[in-house]
N, C-alpha and C. Protein backbone atom coordinates (compact mmCIF):
# COMPACT_ATOMS: atom_id res chain seq x y z
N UNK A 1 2.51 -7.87 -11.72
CA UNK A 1 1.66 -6.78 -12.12
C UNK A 1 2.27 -5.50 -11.55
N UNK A 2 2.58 -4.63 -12.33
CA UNK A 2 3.08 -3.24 -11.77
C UNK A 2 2.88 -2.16 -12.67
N UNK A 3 1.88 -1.56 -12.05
CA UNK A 3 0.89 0.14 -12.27
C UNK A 3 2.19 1.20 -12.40
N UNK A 4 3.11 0.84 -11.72
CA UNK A 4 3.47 2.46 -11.10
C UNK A 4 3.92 3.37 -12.72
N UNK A 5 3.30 4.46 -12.38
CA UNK A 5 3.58 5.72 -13.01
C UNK A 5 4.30 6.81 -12.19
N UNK A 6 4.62 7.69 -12.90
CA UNK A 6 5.15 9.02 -12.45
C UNK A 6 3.64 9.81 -11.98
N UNK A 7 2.76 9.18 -12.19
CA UNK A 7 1.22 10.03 -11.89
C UNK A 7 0.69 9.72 -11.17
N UNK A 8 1.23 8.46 -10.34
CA UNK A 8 0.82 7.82 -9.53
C UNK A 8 0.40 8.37 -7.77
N UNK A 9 -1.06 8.47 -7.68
CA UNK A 9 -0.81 9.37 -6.08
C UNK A 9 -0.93 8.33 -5.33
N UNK A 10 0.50 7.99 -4.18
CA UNK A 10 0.60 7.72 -3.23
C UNK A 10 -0.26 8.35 -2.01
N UNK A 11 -0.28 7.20 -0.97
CA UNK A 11 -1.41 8.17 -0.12
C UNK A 11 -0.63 7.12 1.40
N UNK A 12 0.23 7.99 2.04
CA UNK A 12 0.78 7.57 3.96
C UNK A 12 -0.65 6.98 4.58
N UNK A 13 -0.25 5.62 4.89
CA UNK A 13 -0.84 5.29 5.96
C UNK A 13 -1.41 6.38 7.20
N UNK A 14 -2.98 5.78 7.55
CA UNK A 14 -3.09 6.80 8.33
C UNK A 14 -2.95 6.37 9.98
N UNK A 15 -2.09 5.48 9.65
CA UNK A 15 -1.98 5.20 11.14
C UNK A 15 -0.24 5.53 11.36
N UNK A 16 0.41 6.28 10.14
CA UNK A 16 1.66 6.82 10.30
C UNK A 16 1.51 7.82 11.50
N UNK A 17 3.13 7.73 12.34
CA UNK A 17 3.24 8.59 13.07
C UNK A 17 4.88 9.52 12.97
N UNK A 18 5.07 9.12 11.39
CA UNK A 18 6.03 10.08 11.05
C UNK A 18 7.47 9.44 11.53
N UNK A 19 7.56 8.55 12.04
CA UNK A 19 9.01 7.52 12.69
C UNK A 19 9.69 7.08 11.26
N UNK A 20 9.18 7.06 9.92
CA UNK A 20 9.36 6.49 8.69
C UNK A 20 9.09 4.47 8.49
N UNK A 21 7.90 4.00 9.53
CA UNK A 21 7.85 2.88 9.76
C UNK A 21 6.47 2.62 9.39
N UNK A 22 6.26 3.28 7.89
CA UNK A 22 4.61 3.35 7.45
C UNK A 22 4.67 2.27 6.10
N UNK A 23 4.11 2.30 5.31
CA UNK A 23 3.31 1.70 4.49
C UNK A 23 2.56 2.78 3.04
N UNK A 24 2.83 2.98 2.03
CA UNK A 24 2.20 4.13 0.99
C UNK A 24 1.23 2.92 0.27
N UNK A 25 0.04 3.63 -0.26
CA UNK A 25 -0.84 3.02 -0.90
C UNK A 25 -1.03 3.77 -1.93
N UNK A 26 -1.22 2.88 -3.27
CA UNK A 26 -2.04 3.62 -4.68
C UNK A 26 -2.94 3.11 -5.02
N UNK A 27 -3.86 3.44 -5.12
CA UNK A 27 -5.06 2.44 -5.54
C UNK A 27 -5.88 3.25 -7.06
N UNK A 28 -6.09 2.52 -7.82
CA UNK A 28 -6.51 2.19 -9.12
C UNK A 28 -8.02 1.40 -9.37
N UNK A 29 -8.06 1.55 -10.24
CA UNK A 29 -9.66 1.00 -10.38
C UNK A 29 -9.21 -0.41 -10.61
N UNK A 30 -8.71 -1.03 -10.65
CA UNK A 30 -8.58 -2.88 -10.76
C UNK A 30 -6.94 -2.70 -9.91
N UNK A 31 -6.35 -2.35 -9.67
CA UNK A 31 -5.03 -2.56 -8.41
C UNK A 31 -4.83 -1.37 -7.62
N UNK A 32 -3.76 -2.12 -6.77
CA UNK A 32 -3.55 -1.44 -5.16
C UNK A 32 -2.18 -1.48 -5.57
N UNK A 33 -1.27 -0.90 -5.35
CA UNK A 33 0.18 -0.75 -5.43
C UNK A 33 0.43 -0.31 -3.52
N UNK A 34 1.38 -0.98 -3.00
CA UNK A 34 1.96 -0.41 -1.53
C UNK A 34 3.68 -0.32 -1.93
N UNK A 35 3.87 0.13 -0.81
CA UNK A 35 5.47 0.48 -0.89
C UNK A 35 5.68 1.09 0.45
N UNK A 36 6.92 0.65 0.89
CA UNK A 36 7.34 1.78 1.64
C UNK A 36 7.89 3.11 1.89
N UNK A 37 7.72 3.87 3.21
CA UNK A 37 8.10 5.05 3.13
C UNK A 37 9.12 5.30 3.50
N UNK A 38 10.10 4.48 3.67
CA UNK A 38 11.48 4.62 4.00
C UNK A 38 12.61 4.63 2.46
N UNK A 39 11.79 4.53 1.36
CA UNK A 39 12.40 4.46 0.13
C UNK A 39 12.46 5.76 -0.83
N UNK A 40 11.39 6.53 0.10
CA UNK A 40 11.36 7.61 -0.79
C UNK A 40 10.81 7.32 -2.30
N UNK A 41 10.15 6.55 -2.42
CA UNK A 41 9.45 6.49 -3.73
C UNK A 41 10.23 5.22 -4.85
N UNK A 42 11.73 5.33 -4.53
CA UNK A 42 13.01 4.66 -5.42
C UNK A 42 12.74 3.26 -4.76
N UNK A 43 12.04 2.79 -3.98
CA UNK A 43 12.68 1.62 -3.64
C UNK A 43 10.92 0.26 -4.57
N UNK A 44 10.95 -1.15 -3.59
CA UNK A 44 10.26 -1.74 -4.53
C UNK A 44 8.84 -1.38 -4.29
N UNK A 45 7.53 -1.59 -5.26
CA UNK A 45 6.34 -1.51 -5.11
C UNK A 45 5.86 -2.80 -5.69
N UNK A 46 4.68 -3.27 -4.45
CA UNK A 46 4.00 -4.45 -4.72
C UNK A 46 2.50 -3.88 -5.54
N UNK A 47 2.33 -4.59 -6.39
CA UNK A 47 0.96 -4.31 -7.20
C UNK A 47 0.08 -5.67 -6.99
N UNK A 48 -1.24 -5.77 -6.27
CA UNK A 48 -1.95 -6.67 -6.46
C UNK A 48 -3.24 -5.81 -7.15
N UNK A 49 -4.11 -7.24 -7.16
CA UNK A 49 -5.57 -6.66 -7.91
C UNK A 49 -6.47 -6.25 -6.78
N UNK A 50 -7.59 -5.54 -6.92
CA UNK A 50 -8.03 -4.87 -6.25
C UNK A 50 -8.93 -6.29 -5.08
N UNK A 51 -9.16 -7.06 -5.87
CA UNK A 51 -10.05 -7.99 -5.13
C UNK A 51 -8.81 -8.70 -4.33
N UNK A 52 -7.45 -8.92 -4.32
CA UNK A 52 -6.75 -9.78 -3.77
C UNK A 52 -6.51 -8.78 -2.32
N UNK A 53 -6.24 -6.97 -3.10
CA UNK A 53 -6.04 -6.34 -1.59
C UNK A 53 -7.36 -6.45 -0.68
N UNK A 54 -8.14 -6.05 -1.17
CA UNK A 54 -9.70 -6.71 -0.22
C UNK A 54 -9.47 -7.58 0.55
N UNK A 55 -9.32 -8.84 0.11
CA UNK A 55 -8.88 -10.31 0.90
C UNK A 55 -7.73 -10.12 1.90
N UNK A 56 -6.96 -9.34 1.53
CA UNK A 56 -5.59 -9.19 2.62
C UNK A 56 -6.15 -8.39 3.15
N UNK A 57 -6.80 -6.95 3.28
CA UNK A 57 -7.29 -6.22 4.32
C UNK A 57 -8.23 -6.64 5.35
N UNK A 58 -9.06 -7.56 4.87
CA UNK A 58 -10.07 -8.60 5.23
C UNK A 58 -9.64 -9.17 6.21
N UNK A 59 -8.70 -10.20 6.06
CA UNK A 59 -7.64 -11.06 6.40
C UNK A 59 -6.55 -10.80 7.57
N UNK A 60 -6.39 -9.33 7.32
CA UNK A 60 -5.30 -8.99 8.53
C UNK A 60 -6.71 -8.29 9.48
N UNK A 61 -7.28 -7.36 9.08
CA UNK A 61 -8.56 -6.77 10.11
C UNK A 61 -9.20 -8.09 10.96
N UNK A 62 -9.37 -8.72 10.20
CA UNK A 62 -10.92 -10.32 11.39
C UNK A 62 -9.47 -10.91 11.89
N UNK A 63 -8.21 -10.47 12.02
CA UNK A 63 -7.32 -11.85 12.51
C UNK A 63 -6.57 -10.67 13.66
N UNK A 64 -6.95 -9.78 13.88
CA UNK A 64 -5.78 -8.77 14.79
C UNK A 64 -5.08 -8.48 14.54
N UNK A 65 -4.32 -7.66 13.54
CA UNK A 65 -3.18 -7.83 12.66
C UNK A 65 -3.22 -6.12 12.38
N UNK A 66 -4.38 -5.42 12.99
CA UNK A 66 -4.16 -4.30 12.29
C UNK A 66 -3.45 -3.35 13.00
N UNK A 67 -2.27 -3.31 13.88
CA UNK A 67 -1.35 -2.63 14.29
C UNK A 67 -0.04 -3.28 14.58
């Protein structure tokens, strides 16, 4: 599954501290697109569905995972 457009607003992690060791998010009304910020936009983007990123945010938050 892959959203990406040229219209696409990316949005930096907000737990970036500018080192280039972040995480970009797009989110859509049925998917989440991430990518990294070391690609400058050119490199790969993962697209899941909105209910699967739920479950992984879910998933890494109740397990300690969120830093």
């Amino acid at each position: 599954m892959n959203n990406s457009k040229d219209d696409t607003r990316w949005r930096v992690s907000s737990y970036s501290n500018g080192d280039g060791q972040c995480v970009e998010t797009a989110v859509s009304a049925d998917v989440v697109g991430a990518r990294d910020t070391k690609d400058l936009g050119h490199g790969p983007e993962l697209w899941v569905s909105s209910d699967t990123w739920r479950a992984f945010v879910h998933a890494a938050t109740t397990s300690g995972l969120t830093r």
